[in-house]
C-alpha atoms as a PDB file:
ATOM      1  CA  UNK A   1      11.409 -18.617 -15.417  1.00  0.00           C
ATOM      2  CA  UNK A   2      11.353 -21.258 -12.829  1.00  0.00           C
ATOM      3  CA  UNK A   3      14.199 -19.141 -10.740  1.00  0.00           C
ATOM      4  CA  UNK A   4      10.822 -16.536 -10.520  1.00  0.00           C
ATOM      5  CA  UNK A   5       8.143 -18.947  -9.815  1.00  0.00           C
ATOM      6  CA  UNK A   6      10.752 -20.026  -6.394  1.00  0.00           C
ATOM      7  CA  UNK A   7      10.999 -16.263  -5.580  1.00  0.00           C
ATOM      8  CA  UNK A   8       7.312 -15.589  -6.103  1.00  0.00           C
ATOM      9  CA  UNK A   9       6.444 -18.708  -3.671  1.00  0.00           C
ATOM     10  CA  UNK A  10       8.908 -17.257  -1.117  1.00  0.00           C
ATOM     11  CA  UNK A  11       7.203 -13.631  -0.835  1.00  0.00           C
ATOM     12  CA  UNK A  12       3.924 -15.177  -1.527  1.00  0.00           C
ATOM     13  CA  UNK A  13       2.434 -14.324   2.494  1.00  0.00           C
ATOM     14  CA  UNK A  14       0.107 -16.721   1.669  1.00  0.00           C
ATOM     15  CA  UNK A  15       2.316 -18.905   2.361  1.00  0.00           C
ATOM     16  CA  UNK A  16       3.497 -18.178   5.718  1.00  0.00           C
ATOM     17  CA  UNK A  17      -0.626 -16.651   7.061  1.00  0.00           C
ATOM     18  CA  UNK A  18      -3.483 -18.451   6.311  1.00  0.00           C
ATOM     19  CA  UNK A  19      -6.058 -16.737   4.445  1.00  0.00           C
ATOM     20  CA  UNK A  20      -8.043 -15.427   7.138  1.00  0.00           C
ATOM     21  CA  UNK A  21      -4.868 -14.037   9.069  1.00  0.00           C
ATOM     22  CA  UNK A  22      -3.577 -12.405   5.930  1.00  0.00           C
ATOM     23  CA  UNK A  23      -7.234 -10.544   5.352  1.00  0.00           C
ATOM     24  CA  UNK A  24      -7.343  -9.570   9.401  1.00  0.00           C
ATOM     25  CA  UNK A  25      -4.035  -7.765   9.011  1.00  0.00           C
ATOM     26  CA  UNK A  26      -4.943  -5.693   6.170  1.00  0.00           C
ATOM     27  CA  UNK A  27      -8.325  -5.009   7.489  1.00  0.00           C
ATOM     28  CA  UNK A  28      -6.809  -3.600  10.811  1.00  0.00           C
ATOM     29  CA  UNK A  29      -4.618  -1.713   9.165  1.00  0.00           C
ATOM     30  CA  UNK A  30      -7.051   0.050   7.297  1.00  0.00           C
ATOM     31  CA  UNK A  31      -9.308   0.669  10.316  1.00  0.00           C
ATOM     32  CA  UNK A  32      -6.487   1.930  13.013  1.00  0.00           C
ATOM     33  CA  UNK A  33      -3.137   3.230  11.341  1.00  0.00           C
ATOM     34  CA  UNK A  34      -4.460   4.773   8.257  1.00  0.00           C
ATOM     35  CA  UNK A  35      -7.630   6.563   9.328  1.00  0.00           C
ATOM     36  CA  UNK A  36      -7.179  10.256  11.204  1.00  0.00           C
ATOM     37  CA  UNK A  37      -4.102  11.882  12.334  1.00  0.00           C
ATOM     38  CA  UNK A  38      -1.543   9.102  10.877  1.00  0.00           C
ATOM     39  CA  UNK A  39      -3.157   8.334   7.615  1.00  0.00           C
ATOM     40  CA  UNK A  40      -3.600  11.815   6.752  1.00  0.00           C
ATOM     41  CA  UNK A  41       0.255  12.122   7.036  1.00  0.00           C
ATOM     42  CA  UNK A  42       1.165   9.637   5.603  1.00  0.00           C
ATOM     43  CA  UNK A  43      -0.641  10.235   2.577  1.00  0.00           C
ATOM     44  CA  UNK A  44       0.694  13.849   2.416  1.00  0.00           C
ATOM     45  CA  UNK A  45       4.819  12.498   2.960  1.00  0.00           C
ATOM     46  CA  UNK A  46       4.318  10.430  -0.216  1.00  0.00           C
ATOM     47  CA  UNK A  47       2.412  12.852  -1.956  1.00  0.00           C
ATOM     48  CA  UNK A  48       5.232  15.518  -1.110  1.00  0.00           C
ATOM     49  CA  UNK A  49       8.081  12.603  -2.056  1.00  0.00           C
ATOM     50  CA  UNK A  50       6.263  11.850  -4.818  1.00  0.00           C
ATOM     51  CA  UNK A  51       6.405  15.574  -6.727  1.00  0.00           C
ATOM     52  CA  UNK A  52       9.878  15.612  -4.933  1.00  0.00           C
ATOM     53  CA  UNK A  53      11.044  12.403  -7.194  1.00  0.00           C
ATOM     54  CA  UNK A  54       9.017  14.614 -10.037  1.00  0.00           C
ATOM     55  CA  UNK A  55      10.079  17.721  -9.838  1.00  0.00           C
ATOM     56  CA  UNK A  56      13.728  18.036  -8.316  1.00  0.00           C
ATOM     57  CA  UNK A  57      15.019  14.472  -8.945  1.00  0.00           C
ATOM     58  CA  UNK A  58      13.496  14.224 -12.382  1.00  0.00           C
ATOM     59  CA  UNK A  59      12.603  10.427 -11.301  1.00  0.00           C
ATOM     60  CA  UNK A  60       9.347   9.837 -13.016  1.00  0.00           C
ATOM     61  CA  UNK A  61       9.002   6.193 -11.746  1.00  0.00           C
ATOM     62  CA  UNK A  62       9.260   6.624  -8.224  1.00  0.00           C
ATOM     63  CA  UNK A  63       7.409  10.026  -8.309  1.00  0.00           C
ATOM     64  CA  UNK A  64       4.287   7.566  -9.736  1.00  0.00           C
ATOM     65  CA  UNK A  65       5.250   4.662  -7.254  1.00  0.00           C
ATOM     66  CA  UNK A  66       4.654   7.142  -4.332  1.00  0.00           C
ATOM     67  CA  UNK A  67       1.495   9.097  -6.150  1.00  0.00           C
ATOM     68  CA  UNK A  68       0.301   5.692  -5.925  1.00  0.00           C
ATOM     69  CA  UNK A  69       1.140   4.457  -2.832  1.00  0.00           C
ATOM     70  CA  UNK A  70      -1.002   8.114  -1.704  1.00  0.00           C
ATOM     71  CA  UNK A  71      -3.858   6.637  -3.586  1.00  0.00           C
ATOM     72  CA  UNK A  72      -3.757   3.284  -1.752  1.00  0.00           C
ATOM     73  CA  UNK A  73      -3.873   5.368   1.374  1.00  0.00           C
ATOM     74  CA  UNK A  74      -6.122   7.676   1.150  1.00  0.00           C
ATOM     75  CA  UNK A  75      -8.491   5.453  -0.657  1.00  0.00           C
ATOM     76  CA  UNK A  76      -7.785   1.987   0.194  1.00  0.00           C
ATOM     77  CA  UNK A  77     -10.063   1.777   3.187  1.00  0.00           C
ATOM     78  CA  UNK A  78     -12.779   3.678   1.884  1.00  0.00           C
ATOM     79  CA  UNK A  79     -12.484   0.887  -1.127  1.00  0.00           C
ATOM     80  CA  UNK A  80     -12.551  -1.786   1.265  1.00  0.00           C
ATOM     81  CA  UNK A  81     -16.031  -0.682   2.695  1.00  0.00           C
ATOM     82  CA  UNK A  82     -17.581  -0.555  -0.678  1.00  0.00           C
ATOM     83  CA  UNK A  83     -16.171  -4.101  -1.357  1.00  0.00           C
ATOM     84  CA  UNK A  84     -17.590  -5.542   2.535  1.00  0.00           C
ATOM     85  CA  UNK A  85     -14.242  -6.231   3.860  1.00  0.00           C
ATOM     86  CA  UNK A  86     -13.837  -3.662   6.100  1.00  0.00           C
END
């Protein structure tokens, strides 16, 4: 358990940004990359990897990891507006 807890810290970017960095950097990556042109395609490569994993790999887990990861990027800024931080 402890073994985790060291691996957890390590990852943690909260550790390495401060707060405010670490909330900047998602913020401006919801407002440049994924709006228009780029977030559109990159929502529609993991959607098509996604029923790829589902369909011809039979790989149900990654086939939700990347339905999910479409989710996060079609609606992830639109979320962030509603919440104020973006």
């Amino acid at each position: 358990m402890e073994r985790w807890e060291r691996w957890l810290n390590r990852v943690n970017p909260l550790n390495h940004i401060s707060l405010e960095g670490y909330a900047a950097s998602w913020q401006s990556l919801f407002s440049t990359l994924l709006q228009g042109f780029w977030g559109r395609l990159l929502a529609l490569s993991f959607l098509v990897l996604s029923f790829w994993f589902g369909v011809r790999r039979r790989n149900f887990a990654m086939a939700v990891a990347f339905f999910v990861l479409a989710l996060l990027v079609t609606y992830g800024a639109p979320l962030l507006k509603i919440l104020g931080l973006l």
